[in-house]
C-alpha atoms as a PDB file:
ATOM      1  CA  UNK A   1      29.574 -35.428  27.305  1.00  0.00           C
ATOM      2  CA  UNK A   2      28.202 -35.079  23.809  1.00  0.00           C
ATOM      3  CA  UNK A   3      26.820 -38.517  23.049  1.00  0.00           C
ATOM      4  CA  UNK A   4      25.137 -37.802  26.010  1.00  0.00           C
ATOM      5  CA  UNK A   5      23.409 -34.363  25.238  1.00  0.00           C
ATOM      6  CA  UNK A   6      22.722 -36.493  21.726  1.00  0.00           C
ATOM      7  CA  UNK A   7      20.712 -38.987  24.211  1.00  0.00           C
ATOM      8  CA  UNK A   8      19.002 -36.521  25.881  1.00  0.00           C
ATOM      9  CA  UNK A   9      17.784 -34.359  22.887  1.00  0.00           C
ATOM     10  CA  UNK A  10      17.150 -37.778  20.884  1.00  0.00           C
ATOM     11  CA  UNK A  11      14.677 -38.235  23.983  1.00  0.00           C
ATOM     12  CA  UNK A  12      13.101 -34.738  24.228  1.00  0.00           C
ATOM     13  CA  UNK A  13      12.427 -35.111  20.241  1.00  0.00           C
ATOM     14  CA  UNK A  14      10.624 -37.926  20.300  1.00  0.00           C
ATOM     15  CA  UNK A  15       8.093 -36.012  22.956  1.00  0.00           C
ATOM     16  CA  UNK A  16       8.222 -33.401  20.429  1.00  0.00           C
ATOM     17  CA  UNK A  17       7.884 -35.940  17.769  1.00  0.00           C
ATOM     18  CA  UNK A  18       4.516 -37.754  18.955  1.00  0.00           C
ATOM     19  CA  UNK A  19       2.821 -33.714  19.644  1.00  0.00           C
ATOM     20  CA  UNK A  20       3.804 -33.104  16.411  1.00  0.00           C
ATOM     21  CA  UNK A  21       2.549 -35.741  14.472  1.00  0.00           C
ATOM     22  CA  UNK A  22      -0.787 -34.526  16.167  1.00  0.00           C
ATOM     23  CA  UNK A  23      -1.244 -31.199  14.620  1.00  0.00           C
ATOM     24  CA  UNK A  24       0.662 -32.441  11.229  1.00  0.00           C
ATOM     25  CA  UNK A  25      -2.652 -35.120  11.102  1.00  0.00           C
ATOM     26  CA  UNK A  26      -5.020 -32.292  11.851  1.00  0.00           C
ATOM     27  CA  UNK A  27      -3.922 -29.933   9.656  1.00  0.00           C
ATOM     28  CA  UNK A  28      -3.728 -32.419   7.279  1.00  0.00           C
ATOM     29  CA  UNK A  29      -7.417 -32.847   6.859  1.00  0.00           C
ATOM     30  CA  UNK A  30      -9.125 -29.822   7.782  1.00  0.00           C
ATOM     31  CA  UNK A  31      -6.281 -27.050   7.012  1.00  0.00           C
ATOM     32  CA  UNK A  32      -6.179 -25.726  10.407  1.00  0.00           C
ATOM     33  CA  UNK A  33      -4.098 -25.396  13.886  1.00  0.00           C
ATOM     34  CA  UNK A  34      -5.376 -26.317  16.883  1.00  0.00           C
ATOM     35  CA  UNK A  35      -4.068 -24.609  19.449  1.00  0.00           C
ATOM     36  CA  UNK A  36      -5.377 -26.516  22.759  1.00  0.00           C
ATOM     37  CA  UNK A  37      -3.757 -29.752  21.484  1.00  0.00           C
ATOM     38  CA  UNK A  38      -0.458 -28.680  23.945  1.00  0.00           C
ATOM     39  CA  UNK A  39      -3.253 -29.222  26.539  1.00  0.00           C
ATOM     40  CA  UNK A  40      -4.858 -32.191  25.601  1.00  0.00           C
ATOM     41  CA  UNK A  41      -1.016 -33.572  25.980  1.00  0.00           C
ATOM     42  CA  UNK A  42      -1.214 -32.533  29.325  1.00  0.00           C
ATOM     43  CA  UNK A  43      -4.692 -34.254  29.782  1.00  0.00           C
ATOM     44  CA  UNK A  44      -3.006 -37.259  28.638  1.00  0.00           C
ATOM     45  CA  UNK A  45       0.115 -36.854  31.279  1.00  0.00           C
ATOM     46  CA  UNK A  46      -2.543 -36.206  34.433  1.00  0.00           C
ATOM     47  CA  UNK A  47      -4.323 -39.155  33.658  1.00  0.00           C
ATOM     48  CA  UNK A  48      -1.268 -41.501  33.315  1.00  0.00           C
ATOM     49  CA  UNK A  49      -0.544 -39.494  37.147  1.00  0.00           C
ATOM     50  CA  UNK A  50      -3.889 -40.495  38.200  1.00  0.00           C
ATOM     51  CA  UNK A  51      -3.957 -44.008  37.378  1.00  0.00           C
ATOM     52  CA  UNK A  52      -0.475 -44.812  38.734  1.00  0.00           C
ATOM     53  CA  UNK A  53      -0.995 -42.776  42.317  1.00  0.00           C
ATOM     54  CA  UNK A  54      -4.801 -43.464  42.583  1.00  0.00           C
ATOM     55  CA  UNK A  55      -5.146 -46.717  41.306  1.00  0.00           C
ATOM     56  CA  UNK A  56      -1.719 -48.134  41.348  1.00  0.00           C
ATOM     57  CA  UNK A  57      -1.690 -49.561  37.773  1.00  0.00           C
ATOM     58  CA  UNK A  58       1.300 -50.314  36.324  1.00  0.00           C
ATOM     59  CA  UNK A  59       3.146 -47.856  33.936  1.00  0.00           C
ATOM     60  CA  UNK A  60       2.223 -49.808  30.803  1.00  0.00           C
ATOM     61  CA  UNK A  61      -1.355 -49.871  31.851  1.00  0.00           C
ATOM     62  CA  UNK A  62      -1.693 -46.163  32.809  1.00  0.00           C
ATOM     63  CA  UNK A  63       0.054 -45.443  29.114  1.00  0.00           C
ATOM     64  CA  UNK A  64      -2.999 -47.029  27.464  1.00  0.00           C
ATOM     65  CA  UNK A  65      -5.424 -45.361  29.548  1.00  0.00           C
ATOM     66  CA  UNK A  66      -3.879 -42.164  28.890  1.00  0.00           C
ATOM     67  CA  UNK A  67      -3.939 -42.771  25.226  1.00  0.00           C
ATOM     68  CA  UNK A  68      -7.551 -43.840  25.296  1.00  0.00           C
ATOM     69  CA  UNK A  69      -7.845 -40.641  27.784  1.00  0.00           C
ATOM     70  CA  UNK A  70      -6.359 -38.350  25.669  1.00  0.00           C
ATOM     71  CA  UNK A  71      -8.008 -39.589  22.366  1.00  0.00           C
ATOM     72  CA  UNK A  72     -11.701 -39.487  24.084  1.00  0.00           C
ATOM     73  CA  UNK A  73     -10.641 -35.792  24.841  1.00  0.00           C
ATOM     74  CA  UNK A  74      -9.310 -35.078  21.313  1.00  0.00           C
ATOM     75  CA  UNK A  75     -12.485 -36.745  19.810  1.00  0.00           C
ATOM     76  CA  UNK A  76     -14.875 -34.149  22.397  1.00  0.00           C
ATOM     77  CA  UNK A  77     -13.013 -31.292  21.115  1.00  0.00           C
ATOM     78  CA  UNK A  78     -13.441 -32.089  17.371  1.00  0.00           C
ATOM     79  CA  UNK A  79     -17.213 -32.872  17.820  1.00  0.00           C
ATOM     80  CA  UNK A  80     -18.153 -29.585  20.053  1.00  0.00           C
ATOM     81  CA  UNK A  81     -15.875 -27.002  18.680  1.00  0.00           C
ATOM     82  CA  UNK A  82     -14.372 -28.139  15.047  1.00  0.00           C
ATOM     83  CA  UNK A  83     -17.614 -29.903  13.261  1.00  0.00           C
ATOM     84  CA  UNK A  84     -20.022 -27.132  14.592  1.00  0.00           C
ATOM     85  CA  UNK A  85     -17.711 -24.408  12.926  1.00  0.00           C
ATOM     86  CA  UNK A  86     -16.883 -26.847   9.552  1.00  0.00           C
ATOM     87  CA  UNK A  87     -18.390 -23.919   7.396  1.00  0.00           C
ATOM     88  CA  UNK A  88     -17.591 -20.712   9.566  1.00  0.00           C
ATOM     89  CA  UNK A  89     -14.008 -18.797   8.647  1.00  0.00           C
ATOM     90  CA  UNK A  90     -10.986 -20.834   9.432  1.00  0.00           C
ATOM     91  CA  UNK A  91     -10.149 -18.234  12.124  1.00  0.00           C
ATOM     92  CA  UNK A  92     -13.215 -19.405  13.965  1.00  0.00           C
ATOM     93  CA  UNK A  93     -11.993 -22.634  14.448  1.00  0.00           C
ATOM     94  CA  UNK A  94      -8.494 -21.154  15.679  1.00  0.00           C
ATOM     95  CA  UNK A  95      -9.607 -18.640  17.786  1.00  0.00           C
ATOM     96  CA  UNK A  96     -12.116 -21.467  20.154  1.00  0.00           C
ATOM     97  CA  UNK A  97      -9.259 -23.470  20.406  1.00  0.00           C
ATOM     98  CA  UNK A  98      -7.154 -20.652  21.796  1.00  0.00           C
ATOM     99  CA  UNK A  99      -9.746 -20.374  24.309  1.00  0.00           C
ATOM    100  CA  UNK A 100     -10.341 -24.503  24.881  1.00  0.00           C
ATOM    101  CA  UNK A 101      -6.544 -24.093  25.744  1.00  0.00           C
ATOM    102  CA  UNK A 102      -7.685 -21.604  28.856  1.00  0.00           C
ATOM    103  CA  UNK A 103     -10.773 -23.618  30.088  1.00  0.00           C
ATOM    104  CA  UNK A 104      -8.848 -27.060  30.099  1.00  0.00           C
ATOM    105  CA  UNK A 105      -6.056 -25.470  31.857  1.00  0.00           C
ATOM    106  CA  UNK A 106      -7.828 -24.110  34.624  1.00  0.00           C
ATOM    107  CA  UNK A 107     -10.041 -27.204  34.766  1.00  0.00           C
ATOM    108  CA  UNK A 108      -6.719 -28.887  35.414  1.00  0.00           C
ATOM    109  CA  UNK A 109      -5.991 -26.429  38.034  1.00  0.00           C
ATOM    110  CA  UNK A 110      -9.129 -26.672  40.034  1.00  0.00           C
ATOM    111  CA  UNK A 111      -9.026 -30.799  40.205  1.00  0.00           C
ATOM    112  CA  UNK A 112      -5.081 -31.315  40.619  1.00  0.00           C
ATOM    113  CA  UNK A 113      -4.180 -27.687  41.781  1.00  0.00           C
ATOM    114  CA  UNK A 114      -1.920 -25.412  40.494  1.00  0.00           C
ATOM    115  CA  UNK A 115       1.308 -27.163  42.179  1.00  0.00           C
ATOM    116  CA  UNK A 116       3.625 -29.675  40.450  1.00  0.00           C
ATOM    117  CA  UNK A 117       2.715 -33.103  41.114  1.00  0.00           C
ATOM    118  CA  UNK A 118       5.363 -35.830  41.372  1.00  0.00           C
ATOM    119  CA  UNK A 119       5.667 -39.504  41.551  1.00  0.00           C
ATOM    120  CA  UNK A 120       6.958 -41.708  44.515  1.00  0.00           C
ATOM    121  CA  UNK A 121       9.538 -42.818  42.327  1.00  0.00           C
ATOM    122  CA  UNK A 122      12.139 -45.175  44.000  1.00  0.00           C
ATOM    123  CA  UNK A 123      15.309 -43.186  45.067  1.00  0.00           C
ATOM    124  CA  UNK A 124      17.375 -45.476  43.056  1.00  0.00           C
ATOM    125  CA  UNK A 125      18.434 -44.728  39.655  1.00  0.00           C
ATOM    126  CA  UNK A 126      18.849 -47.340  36.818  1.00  0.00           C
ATOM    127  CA  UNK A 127      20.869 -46.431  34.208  1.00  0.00           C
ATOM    128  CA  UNK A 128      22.674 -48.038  31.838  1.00  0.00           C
ATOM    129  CA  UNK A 129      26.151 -46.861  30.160  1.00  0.00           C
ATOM    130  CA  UNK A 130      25.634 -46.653  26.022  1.00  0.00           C
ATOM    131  CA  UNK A 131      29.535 -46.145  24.710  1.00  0.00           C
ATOM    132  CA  UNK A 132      30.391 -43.869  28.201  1.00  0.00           C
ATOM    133  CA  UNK A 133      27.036 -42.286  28.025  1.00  0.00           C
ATOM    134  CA  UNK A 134      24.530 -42.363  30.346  1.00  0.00           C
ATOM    135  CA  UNK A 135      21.131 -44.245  28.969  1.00  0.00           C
ATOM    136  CA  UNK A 136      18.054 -43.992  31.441  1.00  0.00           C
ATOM    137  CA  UNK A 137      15.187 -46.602  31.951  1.00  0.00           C
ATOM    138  CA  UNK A 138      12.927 -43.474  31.102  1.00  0.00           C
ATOM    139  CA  UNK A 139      15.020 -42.754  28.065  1.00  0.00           C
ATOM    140  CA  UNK A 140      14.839 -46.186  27.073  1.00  0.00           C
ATOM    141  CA  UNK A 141      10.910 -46.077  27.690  1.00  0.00           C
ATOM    142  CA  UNK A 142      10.537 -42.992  25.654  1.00  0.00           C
ATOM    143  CA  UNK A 143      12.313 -44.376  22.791  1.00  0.00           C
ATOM    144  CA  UNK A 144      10.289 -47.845  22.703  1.00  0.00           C
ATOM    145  CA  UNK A 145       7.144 -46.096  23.184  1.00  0.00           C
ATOM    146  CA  UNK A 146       7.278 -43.508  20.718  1.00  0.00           C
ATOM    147  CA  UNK A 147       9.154 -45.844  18.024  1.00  0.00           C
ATOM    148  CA  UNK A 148       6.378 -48.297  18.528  1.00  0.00           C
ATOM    149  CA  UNK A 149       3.475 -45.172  18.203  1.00  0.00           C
ATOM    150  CA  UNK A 150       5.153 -44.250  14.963  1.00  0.00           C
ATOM    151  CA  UNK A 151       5.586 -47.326  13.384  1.00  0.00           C
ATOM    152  CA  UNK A 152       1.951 -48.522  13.923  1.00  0.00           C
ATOM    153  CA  UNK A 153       0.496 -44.891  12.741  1.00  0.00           C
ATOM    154  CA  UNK A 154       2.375 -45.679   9.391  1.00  0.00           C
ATOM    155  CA  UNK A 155       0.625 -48.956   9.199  1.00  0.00           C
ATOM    156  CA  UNK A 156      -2.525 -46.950   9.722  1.00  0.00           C
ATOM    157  CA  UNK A 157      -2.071 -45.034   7.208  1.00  0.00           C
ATOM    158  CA  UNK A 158      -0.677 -46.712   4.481  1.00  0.00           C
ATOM    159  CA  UNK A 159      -2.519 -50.308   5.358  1.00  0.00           C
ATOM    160  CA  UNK A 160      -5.939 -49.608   6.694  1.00  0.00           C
ATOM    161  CA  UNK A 161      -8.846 -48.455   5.254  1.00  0.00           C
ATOM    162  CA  UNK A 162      -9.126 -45.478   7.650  1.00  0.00           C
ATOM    163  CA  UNK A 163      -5.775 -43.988   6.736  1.00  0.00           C
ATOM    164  CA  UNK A 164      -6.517 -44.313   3.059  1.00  0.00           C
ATOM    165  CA  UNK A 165      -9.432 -42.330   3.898  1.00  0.00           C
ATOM    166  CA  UNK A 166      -7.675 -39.960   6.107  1.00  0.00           C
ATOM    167  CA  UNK A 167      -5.026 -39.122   2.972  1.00  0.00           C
ATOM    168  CA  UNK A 168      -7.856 -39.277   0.485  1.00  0.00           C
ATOM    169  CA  UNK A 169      -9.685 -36.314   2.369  1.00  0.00           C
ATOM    170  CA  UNK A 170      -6.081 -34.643   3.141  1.00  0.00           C
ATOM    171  CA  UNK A 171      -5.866 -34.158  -0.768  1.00  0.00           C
ATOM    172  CA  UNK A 172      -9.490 -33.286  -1.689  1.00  0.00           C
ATOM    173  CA  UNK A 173     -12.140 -33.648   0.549  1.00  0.00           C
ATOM    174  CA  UNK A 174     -15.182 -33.345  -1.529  1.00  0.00           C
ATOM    175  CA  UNK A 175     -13.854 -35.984  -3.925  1.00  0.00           C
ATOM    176  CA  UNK A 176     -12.840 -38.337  -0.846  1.00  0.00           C
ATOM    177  CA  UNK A 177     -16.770 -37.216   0.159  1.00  0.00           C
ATOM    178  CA  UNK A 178     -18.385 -38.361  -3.578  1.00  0.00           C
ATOM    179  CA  UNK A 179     -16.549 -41.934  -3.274  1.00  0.00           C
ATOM    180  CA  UNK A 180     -18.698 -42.461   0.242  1.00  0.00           C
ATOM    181  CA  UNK A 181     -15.749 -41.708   2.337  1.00  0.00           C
ATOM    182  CA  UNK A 182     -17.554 -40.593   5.983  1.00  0.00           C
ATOM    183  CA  UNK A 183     -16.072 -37.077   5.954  1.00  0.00           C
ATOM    184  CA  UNK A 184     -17.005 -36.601  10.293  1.00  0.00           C
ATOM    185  CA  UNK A 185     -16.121 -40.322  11.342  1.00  0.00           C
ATOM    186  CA  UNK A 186     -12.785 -39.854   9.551  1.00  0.00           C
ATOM    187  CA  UNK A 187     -11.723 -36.388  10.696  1.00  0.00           C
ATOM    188  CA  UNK A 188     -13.244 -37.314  14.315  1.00  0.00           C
ATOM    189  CA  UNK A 189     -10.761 -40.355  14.137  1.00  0.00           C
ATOM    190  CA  UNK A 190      -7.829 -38.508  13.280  1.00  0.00           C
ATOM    191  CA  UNK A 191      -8.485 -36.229  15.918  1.00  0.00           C
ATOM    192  CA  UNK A 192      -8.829 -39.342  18.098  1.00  0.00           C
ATOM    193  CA  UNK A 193      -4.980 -40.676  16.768  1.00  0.00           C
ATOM    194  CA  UNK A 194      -3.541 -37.124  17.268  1.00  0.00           C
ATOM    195  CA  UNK A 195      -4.705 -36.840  20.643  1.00  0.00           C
ATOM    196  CA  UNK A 196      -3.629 -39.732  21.750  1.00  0.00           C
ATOM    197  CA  UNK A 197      -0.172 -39.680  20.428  1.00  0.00           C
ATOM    198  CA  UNK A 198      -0.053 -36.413  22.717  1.00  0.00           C
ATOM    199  CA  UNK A 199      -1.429 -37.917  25.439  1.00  0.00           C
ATOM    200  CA  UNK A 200       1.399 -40.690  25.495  1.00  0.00           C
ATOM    201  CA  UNK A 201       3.772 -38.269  25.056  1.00  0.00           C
ATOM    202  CA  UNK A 202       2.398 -36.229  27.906  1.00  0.00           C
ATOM    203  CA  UNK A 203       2.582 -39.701  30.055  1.00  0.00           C
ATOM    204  CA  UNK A 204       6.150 -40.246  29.017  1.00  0.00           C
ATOM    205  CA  UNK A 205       7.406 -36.187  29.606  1.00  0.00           C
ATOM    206  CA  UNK A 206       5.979 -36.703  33.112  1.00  0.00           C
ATOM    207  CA  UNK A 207       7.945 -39.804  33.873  1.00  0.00           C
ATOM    208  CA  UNK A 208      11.075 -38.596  32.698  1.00  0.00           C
ATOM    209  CA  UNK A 209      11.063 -35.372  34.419  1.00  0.00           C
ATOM    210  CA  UNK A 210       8.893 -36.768  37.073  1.00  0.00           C
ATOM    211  CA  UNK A 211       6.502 -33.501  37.102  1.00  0.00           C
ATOM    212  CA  UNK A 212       2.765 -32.757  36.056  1.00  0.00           C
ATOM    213  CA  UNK A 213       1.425 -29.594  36.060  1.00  0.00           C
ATOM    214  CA  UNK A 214      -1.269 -28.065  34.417  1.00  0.00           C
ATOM    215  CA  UNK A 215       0.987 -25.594  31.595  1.00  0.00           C
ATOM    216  CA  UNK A 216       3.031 -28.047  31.044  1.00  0.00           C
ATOM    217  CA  UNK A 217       1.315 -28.645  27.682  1.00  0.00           C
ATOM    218  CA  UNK A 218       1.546 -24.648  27.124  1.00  0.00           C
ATOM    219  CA  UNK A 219       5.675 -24.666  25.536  1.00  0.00           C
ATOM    220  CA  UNK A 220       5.260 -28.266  24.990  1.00  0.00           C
ATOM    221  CA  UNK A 221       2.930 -27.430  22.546  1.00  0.00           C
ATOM    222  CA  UNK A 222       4.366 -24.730  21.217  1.00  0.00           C
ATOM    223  CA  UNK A 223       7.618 -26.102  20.489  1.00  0.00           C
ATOM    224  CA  UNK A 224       5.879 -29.097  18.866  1.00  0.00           C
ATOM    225  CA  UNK A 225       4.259 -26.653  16.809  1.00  0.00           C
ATOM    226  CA  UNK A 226       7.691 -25.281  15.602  1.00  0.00           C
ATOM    227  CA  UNK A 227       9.152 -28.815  15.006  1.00  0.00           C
ATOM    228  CA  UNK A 228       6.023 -29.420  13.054  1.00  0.00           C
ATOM    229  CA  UNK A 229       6.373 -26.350  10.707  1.00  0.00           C
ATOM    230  CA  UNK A 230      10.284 -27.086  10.484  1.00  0.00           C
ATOM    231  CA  UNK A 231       9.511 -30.705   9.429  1.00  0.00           C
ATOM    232  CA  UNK A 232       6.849 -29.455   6.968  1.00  0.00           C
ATOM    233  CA  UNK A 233       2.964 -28.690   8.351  1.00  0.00           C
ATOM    234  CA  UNK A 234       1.522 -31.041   6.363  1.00  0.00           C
ATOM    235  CA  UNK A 235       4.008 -34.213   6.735  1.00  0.00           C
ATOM    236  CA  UNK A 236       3.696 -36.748   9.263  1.00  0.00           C
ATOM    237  CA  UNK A 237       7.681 -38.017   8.835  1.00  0.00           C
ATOM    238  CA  UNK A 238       8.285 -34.391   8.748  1.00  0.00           C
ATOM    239  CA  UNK A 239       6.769 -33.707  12.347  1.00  0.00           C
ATOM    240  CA  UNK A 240       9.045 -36.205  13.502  1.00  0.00           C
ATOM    241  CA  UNK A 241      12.094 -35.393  11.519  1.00  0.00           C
ATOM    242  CA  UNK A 242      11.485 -31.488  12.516  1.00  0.00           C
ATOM    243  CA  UNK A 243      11.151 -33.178  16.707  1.00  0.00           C
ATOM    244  CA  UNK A 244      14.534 -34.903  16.475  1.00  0.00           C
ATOM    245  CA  UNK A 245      16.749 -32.104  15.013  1.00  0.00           C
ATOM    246  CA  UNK A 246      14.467 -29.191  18.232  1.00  0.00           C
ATOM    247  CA  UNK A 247      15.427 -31.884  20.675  1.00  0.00           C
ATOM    248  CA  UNK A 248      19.134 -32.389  19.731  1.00  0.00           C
ATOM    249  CA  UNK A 249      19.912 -28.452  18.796  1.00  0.00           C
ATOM    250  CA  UNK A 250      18.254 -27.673  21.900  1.00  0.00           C
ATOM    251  CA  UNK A 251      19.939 -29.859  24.752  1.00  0.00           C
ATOM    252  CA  UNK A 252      23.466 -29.249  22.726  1.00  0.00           C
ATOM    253  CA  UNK A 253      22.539 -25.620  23.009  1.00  0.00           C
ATOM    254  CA  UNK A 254      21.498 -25.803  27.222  1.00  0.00           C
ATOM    255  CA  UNK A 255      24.570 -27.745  27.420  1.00  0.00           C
ATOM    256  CA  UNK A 256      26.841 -25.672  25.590  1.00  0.00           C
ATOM    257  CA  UNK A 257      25.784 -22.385  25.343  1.00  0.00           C
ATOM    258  CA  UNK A 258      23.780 -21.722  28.545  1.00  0.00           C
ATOM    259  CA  UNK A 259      20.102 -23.533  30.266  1.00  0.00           C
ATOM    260  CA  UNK A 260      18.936 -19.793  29.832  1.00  0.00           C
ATOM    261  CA  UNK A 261      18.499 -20.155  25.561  1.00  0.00           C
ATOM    262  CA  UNK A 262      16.855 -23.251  25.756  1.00  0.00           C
ATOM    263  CA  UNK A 263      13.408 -21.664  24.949  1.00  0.00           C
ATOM    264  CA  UNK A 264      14.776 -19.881  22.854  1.00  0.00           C
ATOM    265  CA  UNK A 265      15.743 -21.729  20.348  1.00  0.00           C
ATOM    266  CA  UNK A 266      12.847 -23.176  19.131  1.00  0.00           C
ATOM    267  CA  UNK A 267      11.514 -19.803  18.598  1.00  0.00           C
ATOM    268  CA  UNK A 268      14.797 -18.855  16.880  1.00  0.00           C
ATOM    269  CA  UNK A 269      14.354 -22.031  14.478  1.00  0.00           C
ATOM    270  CA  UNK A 270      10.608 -21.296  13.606  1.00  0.00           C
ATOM    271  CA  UNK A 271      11.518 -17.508  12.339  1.00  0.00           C
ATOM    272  CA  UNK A 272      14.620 -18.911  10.352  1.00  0.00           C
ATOM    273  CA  UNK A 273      12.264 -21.788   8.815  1.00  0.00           C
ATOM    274  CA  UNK A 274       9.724 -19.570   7.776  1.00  0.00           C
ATOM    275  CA  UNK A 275      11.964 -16.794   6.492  1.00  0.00           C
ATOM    276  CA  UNK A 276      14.317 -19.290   4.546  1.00  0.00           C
ATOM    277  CA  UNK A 277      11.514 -22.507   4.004  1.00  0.00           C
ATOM    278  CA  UNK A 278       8.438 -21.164   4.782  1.00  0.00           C
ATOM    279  CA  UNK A 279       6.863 -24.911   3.923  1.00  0.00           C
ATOM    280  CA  UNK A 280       9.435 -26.557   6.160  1.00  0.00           C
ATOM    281  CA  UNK A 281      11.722 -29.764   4.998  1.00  0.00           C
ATOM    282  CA  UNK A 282       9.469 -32.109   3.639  1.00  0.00           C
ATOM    283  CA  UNK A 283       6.454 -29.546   2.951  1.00  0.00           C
ATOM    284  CA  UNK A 284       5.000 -30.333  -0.233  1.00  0.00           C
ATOM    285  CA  UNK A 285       1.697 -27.540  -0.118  1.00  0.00           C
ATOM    286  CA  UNK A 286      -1.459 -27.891   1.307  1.00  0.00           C
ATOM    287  CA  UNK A 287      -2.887 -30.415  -2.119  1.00  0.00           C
ATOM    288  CA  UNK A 288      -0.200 -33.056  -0.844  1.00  0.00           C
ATOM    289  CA  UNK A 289      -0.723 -33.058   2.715  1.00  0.00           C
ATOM    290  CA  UNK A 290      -0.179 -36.248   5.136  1.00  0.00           C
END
């Protein structure tokens, strides 16, 4: 039923959402894309696996890890391929994280395999019924989760000292620089936050379709990507707006329309956006970013 496609894609969103916010952050202060983030999302999903199967943590438990995981990963990838290219062209940048993308896929490949993993999930199914629709625990998870990510990155940044920093260098770095703001620590932190909202969200994708493999990060990160320009590149509440509306329009169109556009659509939306909007919903230019 509809509600129910409205449940689904409010769930898929918010997985679109948390990627999202990651490259809206990183753009944000160093004007760039980085293009292995959909990986470090899957990272973030294979260590939640590990911890659960290997060590038997709890799901709450292997979430943190896999934030801490991820964000370790995302911190690496700004210290050995972003900072040592700060004053190269911005294609530089780009271009090493197109192939970081490669190497952490295959280094996925050759300590999990290529094959999907899954979890020995009980056979039973809870669900609960949400005015005739169908509500999942793992819908219910995602939801909590990523509510509870979002809230407490806007009380970063708008009630700690490192996300006043983080906006101060997102509008002009070498003024945030001349008022003693730690230009490296700070953009190494956000790189930190961004990766580790991925890597929950990676941790969360995998329990809800109960599969890790190492692409999954590949369209995952793409389509974050186009929620993120949709929302507006440089706008945190714009990533998440632009991951709601790619999750809804795209279940209503698999349900609706046929499984076979679902791909699609994302790439439809992202040529529409930058034909009609080209600096998405809440895009205000690159002077006013985060």
């Amino acid at each position: 039923m509809f509600l129910e496609q409205i449940l689904n894609g409010l769930a898929q969103g918010s997985i679109y959402a948390l990627i999202g916010i990651g490259f809206a952050l990183i753009f944000g202060v160093l004007g760039l894309v980085h293009f292995a983030h959909g990986e470090v999302y899957m990272i973030g999903a294979f260590i939640g696996f590990l911890m659960i199967t290997a060590f038997h943590l709890p799901v709450w438990a292997a979430l943190l890890l896999a934030i801490a995981g991820a964000a370790f990963v995302g911190f690496l990838v700004e210290l050995l391929n972003f900072r040592p290219l700060r004053k190269a062209p911005e294609y530089a940048s780009m271009i090493c994280t197109l192939g970081l993308s490669v190497v952490l896929q295959n280094a996925a490949m050759l300590i999990w395999g290529s094959d999907t993993k899954s979890l020995p999930l009980s056979s039973e199914n809870v669900a609960f019924s949400f005015f005739g629709a169908k509500l999942s625990m793992e819908q219910i998870l995602i939801f909590t989760v990523s509510l509870g990510l979002m809230v407490g990155l806007q009380y970063i940044l708008y009630c700690s000292k490192l996300g006043k920093a983080i906006r101060a260098i997102a509008q002009n770095r070498e003024a945030a620089a001349l008022m003693g703001v730690n230009i490296n620590q700070v953009i190494a932190a956000t790189f930190a936050i961004g990766s580790g909202l991925g890597g929950a969200a990676g941790v969360l994708v995998g329990l809800y379709y109960n599969a890790f493999y190492p692409t999954m990060g590949f369209m995952a990160g793409l389509k974050a990507f186009t929620a993120t320009v949709l929302g507006g590149l440089t706008s945190v509440p714009g990533a998440v707006l632009g991951g709601i509306i790619l999750g809804v329009v795209e279940n209503i169109t698999a349900a609706y329309i046929s499984s076979g556009f679902r791909d699609l659509v994302a790439f439809v939306i992202l040529i529409l956006v930058l034909f009609i909007r080209p600096s998405g919903i809440f895009g205000r230019g690159i002077q006013e970013k985060v």
